[in-house]
Protein backbone atom coordinates (compact mmCIF):
# COMPACT_ATOMS: atom_id res chain seq x y z
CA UNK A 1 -137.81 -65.64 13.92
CA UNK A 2 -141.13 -65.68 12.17
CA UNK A 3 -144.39 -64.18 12.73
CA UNK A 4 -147.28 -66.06 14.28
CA UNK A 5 -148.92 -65.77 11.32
CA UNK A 6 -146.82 -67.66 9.12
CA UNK A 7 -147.42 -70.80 11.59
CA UNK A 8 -151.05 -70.01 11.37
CA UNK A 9 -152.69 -73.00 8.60
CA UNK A 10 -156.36 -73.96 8.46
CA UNK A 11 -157.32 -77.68 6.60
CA UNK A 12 -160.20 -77.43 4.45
CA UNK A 13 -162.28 -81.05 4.29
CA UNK A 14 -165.30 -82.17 2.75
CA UNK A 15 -167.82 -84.23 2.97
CA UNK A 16 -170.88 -84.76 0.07
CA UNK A 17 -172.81 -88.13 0.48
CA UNK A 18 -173.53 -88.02 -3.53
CA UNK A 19 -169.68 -88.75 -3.61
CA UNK A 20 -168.89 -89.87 -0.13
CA UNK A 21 -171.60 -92.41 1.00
CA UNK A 22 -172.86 -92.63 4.10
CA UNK A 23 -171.98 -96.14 5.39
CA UNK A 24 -171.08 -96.80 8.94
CA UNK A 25 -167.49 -96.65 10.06
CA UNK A 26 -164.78 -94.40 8.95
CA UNK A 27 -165.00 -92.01 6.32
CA UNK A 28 -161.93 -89.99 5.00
CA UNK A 29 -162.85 -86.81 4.04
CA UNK A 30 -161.64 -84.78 0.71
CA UNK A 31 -159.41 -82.12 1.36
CA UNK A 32 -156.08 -80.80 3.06
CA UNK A 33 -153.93 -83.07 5.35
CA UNK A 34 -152.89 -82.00 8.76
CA UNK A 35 -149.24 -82.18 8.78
CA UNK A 36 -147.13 -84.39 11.28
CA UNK A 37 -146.44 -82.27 15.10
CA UNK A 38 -149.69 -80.07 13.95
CA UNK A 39 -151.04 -78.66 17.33
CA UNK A 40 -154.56 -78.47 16.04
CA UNK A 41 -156.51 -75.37 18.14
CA UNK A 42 -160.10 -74.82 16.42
CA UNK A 43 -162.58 -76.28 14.48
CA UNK A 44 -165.10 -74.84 12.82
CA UNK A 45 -168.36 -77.67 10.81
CA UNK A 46 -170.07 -75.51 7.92
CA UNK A 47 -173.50 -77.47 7.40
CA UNK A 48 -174.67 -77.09 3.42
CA UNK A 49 -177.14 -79.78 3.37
CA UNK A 50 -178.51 -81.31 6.54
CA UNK A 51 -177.14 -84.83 7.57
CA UNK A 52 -180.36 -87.29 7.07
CA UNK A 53 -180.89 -90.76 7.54
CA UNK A 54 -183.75 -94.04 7.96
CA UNK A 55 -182.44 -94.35 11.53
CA UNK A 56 -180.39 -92.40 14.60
CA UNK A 57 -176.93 -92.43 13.43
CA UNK A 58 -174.13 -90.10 15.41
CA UNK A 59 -171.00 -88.50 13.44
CA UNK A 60 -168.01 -87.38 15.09
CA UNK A 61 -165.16 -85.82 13.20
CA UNK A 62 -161.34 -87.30 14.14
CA UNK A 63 -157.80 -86.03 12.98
CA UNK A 64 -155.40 -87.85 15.69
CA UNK A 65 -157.93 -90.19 17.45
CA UNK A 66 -161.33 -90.64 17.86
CA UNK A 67 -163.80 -87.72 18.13
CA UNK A 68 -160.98 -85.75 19.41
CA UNK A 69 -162.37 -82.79 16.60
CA UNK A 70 -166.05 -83.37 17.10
CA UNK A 71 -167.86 -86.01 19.55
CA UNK A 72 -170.42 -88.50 18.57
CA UNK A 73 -173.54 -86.25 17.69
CA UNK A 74 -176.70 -87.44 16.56
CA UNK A 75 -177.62 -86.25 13.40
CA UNK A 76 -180.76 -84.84 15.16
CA UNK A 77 -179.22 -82.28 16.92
CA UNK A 78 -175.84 -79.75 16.50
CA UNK A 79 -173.88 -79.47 14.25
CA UNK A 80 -175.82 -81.87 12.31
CA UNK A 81 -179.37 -80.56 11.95
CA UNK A 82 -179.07 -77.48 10.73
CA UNK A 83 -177.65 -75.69 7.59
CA UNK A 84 -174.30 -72.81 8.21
CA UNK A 85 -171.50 -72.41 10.20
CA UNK A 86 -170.81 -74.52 13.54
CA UNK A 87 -168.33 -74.78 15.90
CA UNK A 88 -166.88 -78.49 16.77
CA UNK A 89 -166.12 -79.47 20.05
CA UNK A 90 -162.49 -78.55 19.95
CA UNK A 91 -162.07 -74.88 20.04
CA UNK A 92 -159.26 -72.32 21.31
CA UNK A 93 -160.73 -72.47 24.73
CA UNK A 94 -160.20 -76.27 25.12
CA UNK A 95 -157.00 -78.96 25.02
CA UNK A 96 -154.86 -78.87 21.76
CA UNK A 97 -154.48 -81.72 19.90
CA UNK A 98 -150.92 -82.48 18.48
CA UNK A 99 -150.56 -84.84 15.23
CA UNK A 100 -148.15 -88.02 15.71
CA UNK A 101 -148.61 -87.85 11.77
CA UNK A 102 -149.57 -86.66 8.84
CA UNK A 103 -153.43 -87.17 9.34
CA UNK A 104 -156.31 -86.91 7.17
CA UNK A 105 -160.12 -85.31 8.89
CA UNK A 106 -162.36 -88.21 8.91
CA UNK A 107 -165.71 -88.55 9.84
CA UNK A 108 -167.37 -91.52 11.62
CA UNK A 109 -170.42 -92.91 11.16
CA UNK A 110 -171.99 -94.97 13.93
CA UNK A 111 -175.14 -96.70 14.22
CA UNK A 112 -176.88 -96.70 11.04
CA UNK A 113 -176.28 -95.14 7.74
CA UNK A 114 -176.45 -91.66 6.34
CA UNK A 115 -178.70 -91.19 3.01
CA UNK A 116 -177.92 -87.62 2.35
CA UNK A 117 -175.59 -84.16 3.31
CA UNK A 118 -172.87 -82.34 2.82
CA UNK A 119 -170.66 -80.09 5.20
CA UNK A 120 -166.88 -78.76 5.36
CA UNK A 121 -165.03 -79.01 8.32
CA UNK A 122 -161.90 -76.42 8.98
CA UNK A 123 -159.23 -77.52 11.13
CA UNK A 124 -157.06 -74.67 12.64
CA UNK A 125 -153.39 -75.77 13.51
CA UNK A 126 -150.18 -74.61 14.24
CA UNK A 127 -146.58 -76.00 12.52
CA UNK A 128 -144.05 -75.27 15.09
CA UNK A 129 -140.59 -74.21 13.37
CA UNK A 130 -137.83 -76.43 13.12
C-alpha cells in the first residue's frame, strides 16, 4: 500500500492575455492535465497582473463542468482584482470533484472581453490506486 503522499498531485495552469486573449467563451489554459478518476480537493488562483477590461466581464475557472473550480466572478471583485495568492471556490472544506476524463483547467469568459492579466491556477487532486 502506498502513502498518501504519493496520491497527492497539484496541476499547474496558466493564463497570460499577451498569449491567451481575452475573448468571450472558453479558454484552455497552459499547463498540466488533470488525469481521468482525479478527485480534485483544492484550488488555489495566484493573481500576477490584475484581470482588466472596457466592460463587466465574469471568469470562472472549470476542470469537469462549468465553474465547478471557480464561479462566475466579476473581474471587479475576488480573485480577480487584486494581485497574489487566492483561494477558488472549491477548497478541502467543500464537495470533491471527480474527473470522467482527462481534463484540461479552462477559464471562461462571459460577458465582454478581457484586454489584459495574467494568473496561475493550482488544482489539488487525488489519483486513487488501481
Amino acid at each position: 500500500m502506498g502513502y498518501i503522499e504519493d496520491s497527492v498531485r497539484v496541476a499547474r495552469a496558466e493564463y497570460d492575455f499577451a498569449v491567451d486573449g481575452g475573448g468571450v467563451g472558453d479558454i484552455a489554459l497552459r499547463g498540466d492535465k488533470i488525469p481521468q478518476g482525479a478527485i480534485i480537493t483544492d484550488v488555489l488562483i495566484h493573481v500576477d497582473t490584475v484581470l482588466t477590461s472596457g466592460g463587466a466581464p465574469t471568469v470562472a475557472l472549470k476542470a469537469e463542468s462549468a465553474a465547478d473550480l471557480n464561479a462566475a466572478d466579476l473581474i471587479s471583485g475576488a480573485p480577480w482584482s487584486t494581485a497574489g495568492a487566492k483561494r477558488g471556490d472549491l477548497t478541502a472544506t467543500t464537495a470533491p470533484v471527480k474527473t470522467t476524463a482527462e481534463r484540461t483547467i479552462t477559464a471562461t469568459v462571459a460577458v465582454a472581453t478581457l484586454t489584459a492579466g495574467k494568473f496561475s491556477a493550482l488544482v489539488t487532486y487525488l489519483v486513487l490506486a488501481a
